[in-house]
N, C-alpha and C. Protein backbone atom coordinates (compact mmCIF):
# COMPACT_ATOMS: atom_id res chain seq x y z
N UNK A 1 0.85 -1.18 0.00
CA UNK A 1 0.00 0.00 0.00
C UNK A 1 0.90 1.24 0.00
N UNK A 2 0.89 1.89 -1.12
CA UNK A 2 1.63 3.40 -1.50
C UNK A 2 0.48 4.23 -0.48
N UNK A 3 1.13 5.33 0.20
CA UNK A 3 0.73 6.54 0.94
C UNK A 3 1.26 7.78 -0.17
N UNK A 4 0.29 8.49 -1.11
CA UNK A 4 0.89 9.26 -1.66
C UNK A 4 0.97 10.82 -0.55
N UNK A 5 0.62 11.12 0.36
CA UNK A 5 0.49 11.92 1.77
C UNK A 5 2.10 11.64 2.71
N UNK A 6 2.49 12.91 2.69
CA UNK A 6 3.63 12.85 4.29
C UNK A 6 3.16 12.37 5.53
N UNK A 7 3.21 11.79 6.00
CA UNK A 7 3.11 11.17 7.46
C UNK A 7 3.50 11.96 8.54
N UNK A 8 2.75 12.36 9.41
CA UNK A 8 4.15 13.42 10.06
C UNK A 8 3.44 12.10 12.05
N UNK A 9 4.18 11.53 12.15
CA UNK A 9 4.24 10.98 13.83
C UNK A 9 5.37 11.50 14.78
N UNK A 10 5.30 11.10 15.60
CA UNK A 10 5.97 11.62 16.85
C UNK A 10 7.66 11.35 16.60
N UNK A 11 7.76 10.17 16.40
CA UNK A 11 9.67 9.62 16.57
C UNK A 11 9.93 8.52 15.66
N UNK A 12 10.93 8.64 15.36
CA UNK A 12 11.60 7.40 15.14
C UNK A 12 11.00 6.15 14.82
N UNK A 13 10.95 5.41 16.17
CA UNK A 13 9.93 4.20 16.49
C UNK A 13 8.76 4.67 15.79
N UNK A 14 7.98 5.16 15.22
CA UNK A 14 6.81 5.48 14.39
C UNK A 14 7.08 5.23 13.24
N UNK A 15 7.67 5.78 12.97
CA UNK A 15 8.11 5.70 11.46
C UNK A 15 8.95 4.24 11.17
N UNK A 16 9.32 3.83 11.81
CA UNK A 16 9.49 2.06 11.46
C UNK A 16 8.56 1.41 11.23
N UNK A 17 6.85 1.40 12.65
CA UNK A 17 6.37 0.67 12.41
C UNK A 17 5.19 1.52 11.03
N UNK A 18 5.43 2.44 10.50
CA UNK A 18 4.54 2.88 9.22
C UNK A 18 4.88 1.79 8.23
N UNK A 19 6.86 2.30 8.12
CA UNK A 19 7.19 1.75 6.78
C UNK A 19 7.42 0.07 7.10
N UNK A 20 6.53 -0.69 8.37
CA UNK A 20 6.50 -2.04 8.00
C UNK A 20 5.50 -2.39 7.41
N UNK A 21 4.43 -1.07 7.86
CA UNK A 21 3.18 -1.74 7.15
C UNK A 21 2.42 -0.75 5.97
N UNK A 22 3.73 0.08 5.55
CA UNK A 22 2.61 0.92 4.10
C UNK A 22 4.30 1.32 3.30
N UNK A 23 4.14 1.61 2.11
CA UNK A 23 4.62 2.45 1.84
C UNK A 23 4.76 3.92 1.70
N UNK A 24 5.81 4.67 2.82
CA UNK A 24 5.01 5.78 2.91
C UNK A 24 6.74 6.71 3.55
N UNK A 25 6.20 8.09 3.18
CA UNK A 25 7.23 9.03 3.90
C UNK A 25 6.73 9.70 5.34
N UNK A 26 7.75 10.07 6.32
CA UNK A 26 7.48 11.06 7.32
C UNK A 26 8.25 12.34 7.52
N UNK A 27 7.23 12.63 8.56
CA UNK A 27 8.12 13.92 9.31
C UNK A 27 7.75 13.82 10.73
N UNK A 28 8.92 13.49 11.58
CA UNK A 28 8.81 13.20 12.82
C UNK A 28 9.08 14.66 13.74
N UNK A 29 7.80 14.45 14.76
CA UNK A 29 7.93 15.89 15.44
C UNK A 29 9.04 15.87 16.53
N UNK A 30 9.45 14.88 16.67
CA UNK A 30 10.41 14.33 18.25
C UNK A 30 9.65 14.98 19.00
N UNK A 31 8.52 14.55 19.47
CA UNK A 31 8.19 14.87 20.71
C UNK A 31 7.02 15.97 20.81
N UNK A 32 5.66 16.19 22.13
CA UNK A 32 5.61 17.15 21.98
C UNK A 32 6.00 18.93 21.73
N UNK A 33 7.33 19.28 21.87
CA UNK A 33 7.49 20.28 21.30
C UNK A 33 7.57 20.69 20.05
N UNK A 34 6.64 20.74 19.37
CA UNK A 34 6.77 20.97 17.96
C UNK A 34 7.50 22.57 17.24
N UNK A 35 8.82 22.11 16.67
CA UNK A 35 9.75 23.40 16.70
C UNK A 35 9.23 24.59 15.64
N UNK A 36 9.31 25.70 14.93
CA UNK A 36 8.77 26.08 13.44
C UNK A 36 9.58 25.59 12.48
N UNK A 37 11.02 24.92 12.75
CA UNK A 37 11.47 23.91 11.43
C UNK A 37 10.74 23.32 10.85
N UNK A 38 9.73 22.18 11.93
CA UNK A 38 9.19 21.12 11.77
C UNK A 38 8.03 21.64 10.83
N UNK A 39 7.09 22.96 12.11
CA UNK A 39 5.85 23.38 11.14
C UNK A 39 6.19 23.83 9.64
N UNK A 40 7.46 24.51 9.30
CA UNK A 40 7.73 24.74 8.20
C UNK A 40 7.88 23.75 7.02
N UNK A 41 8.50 23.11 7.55
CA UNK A 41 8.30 21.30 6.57
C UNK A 41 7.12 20.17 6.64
N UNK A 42 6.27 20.72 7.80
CA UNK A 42 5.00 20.27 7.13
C UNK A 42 4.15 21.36 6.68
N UNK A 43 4.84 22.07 6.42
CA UNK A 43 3.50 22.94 5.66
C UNK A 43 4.17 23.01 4.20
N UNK A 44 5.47 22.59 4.14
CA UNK A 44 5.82 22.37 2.71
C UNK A 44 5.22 21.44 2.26
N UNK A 45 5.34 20.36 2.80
CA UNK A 45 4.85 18.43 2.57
C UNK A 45 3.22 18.68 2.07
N UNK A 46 2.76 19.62 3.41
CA UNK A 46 1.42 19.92 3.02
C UNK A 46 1.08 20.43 1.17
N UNK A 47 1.25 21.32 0.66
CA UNK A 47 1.21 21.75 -0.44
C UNK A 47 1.52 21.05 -1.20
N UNK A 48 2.72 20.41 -0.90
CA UNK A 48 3.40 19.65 -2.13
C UNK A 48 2.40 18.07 -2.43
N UNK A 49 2.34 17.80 -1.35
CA UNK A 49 1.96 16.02 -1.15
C UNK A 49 0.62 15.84 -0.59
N UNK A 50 0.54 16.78 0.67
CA UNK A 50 -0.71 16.86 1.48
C UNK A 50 -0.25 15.94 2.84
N UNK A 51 -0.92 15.95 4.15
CA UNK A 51 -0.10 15.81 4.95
C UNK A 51 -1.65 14.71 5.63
N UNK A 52 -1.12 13.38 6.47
CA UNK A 52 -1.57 12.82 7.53
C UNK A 52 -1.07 13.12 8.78
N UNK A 53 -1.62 13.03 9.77
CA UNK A 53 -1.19 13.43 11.04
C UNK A 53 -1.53 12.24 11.90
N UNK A 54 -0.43 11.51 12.08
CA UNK A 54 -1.34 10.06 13.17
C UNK A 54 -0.19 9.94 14.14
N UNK A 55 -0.72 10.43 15.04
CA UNK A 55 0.11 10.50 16.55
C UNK A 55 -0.70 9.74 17.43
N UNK A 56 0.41 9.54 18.69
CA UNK A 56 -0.22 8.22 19.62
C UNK A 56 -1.42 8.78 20.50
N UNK A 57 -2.50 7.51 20.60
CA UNK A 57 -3.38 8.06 21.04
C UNK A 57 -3.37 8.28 22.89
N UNK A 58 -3.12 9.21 22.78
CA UNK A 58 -2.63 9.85 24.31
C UNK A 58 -2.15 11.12 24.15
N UNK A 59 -2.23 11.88 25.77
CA UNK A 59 -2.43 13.41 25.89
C UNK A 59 -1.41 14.29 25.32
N UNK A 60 -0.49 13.35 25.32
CA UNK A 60 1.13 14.23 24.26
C UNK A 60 0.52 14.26 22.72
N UNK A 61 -0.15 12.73 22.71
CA UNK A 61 -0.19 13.01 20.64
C UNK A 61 -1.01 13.86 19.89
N UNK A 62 -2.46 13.83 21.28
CA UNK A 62 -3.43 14.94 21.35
C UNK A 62 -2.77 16.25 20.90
N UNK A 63 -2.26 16.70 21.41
CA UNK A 63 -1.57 18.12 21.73
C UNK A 63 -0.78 17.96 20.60
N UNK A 64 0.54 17.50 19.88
CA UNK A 64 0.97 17.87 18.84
C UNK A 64 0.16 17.87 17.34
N UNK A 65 -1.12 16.93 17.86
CA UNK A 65 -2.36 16.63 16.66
C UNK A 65 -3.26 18.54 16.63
N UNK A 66 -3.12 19.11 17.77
CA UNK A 66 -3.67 20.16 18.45
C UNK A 66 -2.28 21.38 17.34
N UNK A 67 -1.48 21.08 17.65
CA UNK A 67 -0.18 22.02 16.94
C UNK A 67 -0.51 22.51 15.83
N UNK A 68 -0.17 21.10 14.94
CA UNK A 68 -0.36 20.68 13.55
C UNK A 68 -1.39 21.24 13.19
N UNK A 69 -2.64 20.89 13.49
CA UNK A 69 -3.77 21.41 12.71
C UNK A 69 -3.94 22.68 12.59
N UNK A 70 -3.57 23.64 13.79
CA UNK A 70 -4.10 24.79 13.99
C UNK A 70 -2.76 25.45 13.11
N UNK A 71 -1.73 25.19 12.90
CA UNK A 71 -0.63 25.74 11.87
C UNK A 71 -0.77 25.39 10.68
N UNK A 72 -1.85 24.27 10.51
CA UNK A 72 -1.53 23.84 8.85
C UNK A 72 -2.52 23.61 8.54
N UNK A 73 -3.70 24.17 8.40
CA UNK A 73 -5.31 23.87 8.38
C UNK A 73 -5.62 23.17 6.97
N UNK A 74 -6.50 21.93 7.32
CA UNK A 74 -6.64 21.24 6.44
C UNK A 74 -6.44 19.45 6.12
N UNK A 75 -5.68 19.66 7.19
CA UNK A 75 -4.50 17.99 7.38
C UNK A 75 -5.90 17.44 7.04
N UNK A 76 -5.01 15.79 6.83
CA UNK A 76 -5.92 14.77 6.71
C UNK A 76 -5.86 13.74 8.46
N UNK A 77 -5.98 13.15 9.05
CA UNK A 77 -5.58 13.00 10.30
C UNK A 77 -6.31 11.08 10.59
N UNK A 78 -5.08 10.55 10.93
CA UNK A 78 -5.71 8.77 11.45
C UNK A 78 -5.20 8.71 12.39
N UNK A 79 -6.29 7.72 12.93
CA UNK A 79 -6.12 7.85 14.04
C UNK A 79 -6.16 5.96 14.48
N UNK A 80 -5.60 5.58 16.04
CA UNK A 80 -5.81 4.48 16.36
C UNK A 80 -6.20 4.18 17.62
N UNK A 81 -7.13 3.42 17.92
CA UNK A 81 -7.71 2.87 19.24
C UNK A 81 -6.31 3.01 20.02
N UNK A 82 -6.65 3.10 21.05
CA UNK A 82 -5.66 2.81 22.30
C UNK A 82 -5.05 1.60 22.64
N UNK A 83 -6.69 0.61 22.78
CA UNK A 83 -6.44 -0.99 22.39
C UNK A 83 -5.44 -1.21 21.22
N UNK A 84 -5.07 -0.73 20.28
CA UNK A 84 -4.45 -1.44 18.94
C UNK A 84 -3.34 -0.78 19.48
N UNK A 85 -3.25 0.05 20.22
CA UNK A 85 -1.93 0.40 20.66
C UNK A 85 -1.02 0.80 21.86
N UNK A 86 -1.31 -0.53 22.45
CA UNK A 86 -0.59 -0.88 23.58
C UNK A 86 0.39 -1.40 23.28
N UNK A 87 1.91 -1.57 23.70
CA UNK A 87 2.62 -2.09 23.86
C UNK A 87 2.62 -3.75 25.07
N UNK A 88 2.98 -4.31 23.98
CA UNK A 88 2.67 -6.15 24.96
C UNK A 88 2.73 -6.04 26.51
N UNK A 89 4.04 -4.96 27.60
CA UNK A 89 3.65 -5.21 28.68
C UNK A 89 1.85 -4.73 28.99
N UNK A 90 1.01 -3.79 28.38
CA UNK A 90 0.28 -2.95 28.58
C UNK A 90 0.41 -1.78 29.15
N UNK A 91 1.49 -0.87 29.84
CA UNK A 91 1.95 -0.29 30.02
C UNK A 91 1.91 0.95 29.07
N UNK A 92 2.59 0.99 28.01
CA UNK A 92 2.81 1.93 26.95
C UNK A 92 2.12 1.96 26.01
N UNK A 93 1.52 3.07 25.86
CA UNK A 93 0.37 3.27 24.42
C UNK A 93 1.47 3.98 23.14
N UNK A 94 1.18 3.84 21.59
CA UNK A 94 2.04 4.34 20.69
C UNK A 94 1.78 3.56 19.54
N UNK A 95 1.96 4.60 18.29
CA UNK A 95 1.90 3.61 17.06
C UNK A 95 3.00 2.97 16.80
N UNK A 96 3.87 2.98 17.85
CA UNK A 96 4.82 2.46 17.31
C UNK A 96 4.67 0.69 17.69
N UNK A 97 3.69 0.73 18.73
CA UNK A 97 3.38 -1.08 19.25
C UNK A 97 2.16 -1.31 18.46
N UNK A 98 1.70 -0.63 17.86
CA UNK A 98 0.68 -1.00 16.68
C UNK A 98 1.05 -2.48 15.51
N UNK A 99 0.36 -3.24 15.30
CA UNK A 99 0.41 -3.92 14.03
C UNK A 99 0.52 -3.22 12.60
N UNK A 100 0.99 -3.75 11.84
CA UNK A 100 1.13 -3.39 10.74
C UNK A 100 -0.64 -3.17 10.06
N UNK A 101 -1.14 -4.20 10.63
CA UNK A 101 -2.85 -4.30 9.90
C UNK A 101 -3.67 -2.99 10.35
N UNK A 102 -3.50 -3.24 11.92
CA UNK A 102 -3.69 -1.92 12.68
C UNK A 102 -3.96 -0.52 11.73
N UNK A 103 -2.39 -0.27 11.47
CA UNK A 103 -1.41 0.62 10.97
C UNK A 103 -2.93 1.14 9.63
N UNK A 104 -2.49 -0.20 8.93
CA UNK A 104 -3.11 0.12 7.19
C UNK A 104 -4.58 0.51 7.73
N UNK A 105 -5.55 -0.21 8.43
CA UNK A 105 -6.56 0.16 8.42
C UNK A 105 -6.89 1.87 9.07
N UNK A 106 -6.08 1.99 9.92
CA UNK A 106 -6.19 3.18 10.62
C UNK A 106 -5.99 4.71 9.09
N UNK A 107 -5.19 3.86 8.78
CA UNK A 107 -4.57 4.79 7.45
C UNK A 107 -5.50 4.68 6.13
N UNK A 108 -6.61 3.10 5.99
CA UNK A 108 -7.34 3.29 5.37
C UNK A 108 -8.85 4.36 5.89
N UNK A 109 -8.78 4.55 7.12
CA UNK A 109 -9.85 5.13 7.41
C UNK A 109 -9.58 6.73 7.86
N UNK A 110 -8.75 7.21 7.30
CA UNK A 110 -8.42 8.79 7.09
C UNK A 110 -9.34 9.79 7.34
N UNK A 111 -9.70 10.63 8.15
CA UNK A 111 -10.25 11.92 8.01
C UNK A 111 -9.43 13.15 7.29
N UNK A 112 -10.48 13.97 6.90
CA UNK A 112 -10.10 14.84 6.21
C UNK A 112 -10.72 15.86 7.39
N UNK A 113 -9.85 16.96 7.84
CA UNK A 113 -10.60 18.54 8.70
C UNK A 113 -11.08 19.26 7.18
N UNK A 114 -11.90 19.79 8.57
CA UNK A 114 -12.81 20.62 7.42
C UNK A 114 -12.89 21.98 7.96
N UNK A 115 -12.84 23.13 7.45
CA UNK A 115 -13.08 23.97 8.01
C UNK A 115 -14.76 24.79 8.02
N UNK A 116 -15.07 25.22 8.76
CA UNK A 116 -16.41 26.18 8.42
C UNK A 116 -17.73 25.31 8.13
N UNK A 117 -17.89 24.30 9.51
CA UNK A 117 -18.60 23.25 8.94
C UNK A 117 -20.17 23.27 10.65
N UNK A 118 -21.05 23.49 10.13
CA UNK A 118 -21.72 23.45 11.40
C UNK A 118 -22.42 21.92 11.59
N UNK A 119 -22.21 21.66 12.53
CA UNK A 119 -22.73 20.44 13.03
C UNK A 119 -24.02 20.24 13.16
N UNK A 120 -24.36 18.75 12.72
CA UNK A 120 -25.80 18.81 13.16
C UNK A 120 -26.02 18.57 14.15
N UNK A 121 -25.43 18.15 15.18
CA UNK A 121 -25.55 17.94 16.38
C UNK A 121 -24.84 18.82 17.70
N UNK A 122 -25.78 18.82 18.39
CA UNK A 122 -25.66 20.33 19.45
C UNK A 122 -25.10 19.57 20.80
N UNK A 123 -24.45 20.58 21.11
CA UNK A 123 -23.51 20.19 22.65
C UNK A 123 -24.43 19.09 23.69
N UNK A 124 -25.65 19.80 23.68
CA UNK A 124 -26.51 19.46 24.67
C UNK A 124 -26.52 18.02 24.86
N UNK A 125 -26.99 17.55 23.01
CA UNK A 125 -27.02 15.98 22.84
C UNK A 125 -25.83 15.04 23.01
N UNK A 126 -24.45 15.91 23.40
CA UNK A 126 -23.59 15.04 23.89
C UNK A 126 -23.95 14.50 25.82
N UNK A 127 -24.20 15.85 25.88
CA UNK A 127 -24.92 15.54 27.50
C UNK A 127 -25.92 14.41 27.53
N UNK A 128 -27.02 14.94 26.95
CA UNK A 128 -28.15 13.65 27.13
C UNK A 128 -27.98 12.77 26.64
N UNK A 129 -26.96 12.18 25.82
CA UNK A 129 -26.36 10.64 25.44
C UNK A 129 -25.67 10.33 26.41
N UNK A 130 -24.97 10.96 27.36
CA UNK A 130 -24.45 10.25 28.26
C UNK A 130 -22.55 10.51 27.95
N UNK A 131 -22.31 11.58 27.25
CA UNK A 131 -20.97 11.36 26.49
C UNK A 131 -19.88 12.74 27.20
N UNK A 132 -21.04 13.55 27.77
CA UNK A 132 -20.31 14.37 29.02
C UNK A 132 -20.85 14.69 30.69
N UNK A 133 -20.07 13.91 31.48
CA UNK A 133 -20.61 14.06 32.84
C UNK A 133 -20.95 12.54 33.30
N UNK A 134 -21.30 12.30 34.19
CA UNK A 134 -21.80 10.63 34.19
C UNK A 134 -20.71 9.97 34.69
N UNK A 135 -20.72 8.33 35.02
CA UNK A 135 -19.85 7.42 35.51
C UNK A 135 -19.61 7.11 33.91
N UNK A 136 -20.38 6.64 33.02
CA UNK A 136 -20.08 6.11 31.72
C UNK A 136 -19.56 7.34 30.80
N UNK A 137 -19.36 8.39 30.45
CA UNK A 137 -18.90 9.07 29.90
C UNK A 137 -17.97 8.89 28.99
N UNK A 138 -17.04 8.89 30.15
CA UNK A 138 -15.75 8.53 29.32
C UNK A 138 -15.32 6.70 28.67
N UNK A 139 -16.02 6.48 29.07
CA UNK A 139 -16.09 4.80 28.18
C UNK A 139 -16.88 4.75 27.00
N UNK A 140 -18.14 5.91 27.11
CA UNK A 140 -18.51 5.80 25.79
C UNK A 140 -17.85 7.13 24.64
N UNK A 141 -17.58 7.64 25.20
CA UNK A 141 -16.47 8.70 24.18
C UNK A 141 -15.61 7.72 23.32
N UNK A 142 -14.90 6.73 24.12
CA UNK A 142 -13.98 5.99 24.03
C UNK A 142 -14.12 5.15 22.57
N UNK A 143 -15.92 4.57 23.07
CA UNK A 143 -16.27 3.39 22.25
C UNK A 143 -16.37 4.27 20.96
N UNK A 144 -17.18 5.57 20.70
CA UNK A 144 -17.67 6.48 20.05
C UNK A 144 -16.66 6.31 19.40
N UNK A 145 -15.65 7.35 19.68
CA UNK A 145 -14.23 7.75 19.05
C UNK A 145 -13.67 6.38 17.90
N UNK A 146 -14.08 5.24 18.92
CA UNK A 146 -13.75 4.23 17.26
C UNK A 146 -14.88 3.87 16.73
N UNK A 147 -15.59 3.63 16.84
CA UNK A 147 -16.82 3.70 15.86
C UNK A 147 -16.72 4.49 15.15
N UNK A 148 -16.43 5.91 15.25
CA UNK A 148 -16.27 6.89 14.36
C UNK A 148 -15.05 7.26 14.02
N UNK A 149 -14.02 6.39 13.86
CA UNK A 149 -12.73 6.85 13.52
C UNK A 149 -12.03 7.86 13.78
N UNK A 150 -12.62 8.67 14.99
CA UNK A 150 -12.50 10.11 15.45
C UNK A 150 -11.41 10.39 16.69
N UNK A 151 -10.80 9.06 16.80
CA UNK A 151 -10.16 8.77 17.74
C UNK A 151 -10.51 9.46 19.58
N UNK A 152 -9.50 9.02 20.80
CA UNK A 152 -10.66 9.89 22.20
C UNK A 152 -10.50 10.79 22.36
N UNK A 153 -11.51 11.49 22.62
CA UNK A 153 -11.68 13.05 23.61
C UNK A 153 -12.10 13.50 24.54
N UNK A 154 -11.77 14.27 24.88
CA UNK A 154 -12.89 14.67 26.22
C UNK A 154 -14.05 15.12 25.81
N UNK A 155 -14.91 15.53 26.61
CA UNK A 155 -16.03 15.81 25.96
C UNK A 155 -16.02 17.02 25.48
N UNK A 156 -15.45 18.31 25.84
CA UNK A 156 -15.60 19.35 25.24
C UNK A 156 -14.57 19.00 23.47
N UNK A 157 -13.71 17.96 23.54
CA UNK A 157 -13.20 18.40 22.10
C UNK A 157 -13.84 17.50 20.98
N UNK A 158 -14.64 16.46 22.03
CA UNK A 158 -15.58 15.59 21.30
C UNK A 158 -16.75 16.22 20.37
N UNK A 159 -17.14 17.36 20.98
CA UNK A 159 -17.94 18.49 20.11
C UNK A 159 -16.68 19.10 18.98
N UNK A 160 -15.87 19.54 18.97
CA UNK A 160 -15.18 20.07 18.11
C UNK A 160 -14.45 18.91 16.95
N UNK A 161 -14.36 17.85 17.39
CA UNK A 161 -13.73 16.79 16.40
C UNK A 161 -15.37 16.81 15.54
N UNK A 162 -16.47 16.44 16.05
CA UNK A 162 -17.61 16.50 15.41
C UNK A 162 -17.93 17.29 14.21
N UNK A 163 -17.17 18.55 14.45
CA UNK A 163 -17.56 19.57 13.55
C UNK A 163 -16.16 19.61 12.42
N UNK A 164 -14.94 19.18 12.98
CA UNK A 164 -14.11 19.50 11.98
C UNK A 164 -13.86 18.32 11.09
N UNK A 165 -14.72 16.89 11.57
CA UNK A 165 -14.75 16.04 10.78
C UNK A 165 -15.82 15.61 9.96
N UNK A 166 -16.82 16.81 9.97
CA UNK A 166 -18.11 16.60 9.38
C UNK A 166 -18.98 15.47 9.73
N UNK A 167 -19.19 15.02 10.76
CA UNK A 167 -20.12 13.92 11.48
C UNK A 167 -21.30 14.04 11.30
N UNK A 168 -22.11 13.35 10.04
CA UNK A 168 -23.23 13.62 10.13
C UNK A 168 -24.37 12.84 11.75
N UNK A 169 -25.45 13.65 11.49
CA UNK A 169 -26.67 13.04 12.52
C UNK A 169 -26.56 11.58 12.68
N UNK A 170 -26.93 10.91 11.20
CA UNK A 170 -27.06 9.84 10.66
C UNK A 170 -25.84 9.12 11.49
N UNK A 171 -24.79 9.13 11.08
CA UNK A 171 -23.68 8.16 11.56
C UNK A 171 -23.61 8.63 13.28
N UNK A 172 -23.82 9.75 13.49
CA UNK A 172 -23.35 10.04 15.40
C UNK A 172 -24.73 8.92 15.88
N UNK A 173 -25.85 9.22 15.16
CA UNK A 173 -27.01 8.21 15.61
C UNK A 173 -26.75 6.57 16.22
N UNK A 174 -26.36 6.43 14.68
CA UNK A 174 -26.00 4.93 14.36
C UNK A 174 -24.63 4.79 15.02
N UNK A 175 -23.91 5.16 15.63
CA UNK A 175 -22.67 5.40 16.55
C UNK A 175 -23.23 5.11 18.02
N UNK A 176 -23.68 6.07 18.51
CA UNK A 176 -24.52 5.77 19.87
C UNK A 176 -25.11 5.02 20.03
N UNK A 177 -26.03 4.72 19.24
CA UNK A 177 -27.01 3.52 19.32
C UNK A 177 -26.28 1.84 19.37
N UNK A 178 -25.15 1.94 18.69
CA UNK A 178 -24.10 0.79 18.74
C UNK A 178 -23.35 0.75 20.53
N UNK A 179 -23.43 1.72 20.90
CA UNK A 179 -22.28 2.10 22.35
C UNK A 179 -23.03 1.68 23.13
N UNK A 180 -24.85 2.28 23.02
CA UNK A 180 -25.57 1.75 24.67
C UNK A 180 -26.23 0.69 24.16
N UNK A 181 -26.15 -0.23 23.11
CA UNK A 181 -26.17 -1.47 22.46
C UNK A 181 -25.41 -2.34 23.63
N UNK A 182 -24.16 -2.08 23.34
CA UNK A 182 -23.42 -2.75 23.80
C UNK A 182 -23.10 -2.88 25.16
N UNK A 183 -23.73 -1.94 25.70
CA UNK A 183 -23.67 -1.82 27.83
C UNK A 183 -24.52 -2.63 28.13
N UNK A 184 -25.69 -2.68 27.49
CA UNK A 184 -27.37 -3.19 27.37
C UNK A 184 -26.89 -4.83 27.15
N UNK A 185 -26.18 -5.28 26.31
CA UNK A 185 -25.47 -6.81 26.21
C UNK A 185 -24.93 -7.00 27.78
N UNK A 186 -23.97 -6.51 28.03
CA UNK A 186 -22.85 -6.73 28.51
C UNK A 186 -23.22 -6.29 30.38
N UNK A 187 -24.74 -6.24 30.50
CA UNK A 187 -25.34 -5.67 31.95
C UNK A 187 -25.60 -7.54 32.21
């Protein structure tokens, strides 16, 4: 699988486990501090190639995913369960303990940001689903976030991923309805 898109992940270890499982280029941020070298060469990559952004799912990858976008509006952005990316002790989350299958599917299921996009769905209905506040909250954000390829959030950025990934009614519906599906089994 050719990636015609720059890759931009966190380190090193990322970019091994990409090029085991795609063919593809990066730009590694080393770390949350993202320098203006870096933004400058992905905003070249951007123009030239167009840019993915798939950092580990955790509060560092958050935040350089947070960098990136707001300097280079437009990215395309994949993302991966937490589950797919644990490292074997369980200990360490990262794409870099990701599978290669992992990897491709995460990369087959790409978002594109969007800018200037109003949602059909209103803050409130994250409340009365149960997706801010509550004991279950944050487990169903969780489940949400892969159902919808939207990877996790809290709840306030769970409204904003909504809108910059164009989430229609239809799929947030059929999303939820799968999450308290599955509590409703599993009681």
């Amino acid at each position: 699988m050719k990636i015609k898109e720059i890759i931009v992940v966190e380190g090193k270890d990322d970019t091994v486990a990409i090029k085991r499982a795609v063919d593809a280029d990066t730009i590694e941020t080393n770390g949350s501090a993202v320098n203006k070298e870096v933004i400058e060469r992905i905003k070249h990559a951007y123009e030239v190639r167009g840019v993915i952004v798939f950092t580990d799912p955790d509060y560092p990858g958050d935040r350089i995913r947070k960098i990136v976008s707001n300097a280079v509006p437009g990215c395309k952005h994949a993302f991966l369960p937490k589950s797919e990316a644990l490292a074997k002790s369980g200990k360490k989350v990262g794409v870099e303990h990701a599978t290669p299958e992992a990897i491709r599917k995460a990369l087959a299921d790409v978002k594109k940001e969007q800018e200037a996009f109003h949602s059909e769905i209103e803050f409130d209905e994250l409340v009365d689903a149960g997706l801010i506040g509550g004991s279950m909250a944050k487990e169903r954000r969780e489940k949400l976030g892969v159902l919808l390829k939207i990877g996790y959030t809290n709840g306030k950025q769970l409204y904003k991923r909504l809108q910059m990934f164009q989430i229609t009614r239809e799929a947030f519906d059929q999303a939820i309805e799968k999450v308290l599906q599955g509590e409703k089994q599993s009681d």
